[in-house]
Protein backbone atom coordinates (compact mmCIF):
# COMPACT_ATOMS: atom_id res chain seq x y z
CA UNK A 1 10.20 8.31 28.23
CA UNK A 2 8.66 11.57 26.75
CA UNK A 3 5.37 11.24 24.95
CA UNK A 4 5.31 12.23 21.37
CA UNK A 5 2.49 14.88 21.24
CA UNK A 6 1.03 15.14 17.43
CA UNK A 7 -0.88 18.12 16.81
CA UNK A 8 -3.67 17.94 14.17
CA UNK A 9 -3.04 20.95 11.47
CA UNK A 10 -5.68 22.81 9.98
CA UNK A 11 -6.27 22.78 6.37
CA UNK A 12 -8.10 25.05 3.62
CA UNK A 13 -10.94 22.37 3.66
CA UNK A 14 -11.75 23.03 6.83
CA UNK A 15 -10.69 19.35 8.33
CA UNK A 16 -8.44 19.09 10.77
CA UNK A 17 -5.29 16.15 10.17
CA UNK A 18 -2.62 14.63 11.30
CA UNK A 19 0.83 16.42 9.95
CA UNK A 20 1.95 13.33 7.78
CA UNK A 21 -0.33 13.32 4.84
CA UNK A 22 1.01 17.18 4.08
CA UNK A 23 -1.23 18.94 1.36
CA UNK A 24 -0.89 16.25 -0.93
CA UNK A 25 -4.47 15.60 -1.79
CA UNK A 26 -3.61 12.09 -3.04
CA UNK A 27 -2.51 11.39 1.06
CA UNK A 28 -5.08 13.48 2.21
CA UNK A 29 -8.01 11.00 0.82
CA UNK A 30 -5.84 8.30 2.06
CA UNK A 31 -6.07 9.61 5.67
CA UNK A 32 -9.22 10.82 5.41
CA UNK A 33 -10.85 7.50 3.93
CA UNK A 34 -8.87 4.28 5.19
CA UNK A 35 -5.84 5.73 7.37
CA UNK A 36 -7.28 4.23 10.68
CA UNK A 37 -10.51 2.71 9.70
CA UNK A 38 -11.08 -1.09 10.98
CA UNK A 39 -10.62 -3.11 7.71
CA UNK A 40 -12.57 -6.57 8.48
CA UNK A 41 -12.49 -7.71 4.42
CA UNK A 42 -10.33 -10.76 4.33
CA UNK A 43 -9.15 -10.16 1.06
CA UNK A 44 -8.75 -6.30 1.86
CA UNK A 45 -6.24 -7.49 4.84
CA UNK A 46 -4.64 -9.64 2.38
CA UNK A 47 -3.78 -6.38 0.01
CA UNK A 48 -2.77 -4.51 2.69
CA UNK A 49 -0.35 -7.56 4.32
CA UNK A 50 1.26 -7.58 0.98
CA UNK A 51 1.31 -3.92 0.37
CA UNK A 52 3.00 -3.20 3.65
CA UNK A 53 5.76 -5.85 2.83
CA UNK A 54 6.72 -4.22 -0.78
CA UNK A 55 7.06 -0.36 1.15
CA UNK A 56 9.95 -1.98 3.49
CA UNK A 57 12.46 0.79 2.71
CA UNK A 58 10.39 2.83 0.96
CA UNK A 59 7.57 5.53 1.82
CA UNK A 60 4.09 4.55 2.19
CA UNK A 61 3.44 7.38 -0.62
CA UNK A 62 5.10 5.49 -3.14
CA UNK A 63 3.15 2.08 -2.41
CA UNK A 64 -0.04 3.92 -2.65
CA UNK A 65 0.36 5.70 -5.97
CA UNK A 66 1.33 1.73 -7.29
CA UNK A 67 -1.47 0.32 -5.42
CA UNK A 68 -4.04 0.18 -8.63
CA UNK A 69 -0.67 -1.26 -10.72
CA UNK A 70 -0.50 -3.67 -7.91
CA UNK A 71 -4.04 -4.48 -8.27
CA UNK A 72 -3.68 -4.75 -11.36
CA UNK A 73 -0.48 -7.48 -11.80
CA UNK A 74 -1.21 -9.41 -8.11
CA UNK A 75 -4.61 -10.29 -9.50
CA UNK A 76 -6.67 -8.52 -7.38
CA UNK A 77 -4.93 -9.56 -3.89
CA UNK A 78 -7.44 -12.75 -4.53
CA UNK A 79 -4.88 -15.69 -2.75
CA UNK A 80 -6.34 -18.42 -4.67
CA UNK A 81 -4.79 -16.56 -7.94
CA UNK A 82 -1.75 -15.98 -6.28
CA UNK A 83 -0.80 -19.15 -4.68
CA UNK A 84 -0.71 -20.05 -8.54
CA UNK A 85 2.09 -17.73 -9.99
CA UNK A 86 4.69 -19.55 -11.45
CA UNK A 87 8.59 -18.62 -12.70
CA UNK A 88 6.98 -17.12 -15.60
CA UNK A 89 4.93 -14.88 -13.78
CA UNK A 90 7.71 -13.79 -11.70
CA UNK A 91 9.68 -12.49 -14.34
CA UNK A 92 6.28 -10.55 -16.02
CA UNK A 93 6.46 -9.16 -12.21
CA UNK A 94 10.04 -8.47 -12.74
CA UNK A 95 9.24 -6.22 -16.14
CA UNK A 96 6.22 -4.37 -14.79
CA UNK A 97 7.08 -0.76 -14.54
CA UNK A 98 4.17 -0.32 -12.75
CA UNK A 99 4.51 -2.02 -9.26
CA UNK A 100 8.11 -2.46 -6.91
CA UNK A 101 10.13 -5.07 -8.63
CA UNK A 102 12.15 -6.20 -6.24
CA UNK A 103 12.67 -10.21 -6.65
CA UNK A 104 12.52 -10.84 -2.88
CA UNK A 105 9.43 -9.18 -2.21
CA UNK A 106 7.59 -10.08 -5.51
CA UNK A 107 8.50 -13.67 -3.88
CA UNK A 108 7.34 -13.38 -0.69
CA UNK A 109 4.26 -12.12 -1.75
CA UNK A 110 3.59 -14.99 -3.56
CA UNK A 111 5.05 -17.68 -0.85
């Protein structure tokens, strides 16, 4: 099996990164700030567990750009709040423009 060589580009900044995040400067932070940094915040793992499980067919782009919305309607990421979502909260879920609303993921985010 070949090994996949990725060469880092330069960019006007002067940094040197992976090809992925582009020139988007949005992605760029993203790489440059959390994009392989050890994450040992429980409740940061938590966001990022549920994160990763709404971008299932989707680009990691669009999850990020959502991220604050998903702040915003999951609470925080705290579990405590969102072990306590009920049918009602589902369907706000459901109507929020801001975040994936996909009823199988909103769902198994909450358990």
């Amino acid at each position: 099996m070949k090994k996949r060589i990725v060469t880092a580009i330069s960019h006007d900044d002067g940094l040197r990164r992976c090809p992925w995040p582009g020139t988007d400067p949005f992605y760029m932070a993203y790489h440059d700030d959390e994009w392989g940094v050890p994450e040992y915040d429980d409740r940061a793992l938590f966001e990022k567990l549920i994160l990763d499980g709404f971008q299932a067919g989707l680009s990691w782009i669009t999850i990020l750009r959502k991220r604050d919305n998903f702040r915003k309607a999951f609470g925080g990421f705290e579990p405590e709040k969102i072990a306590r979502y009920n049918t009602r909260k589902i369907e706000s879920l459901m109507k929020d423009a801001g975040i994936v609303r996909n009823r199988s993921k909103i769902e198994g985010a909450i358990g």
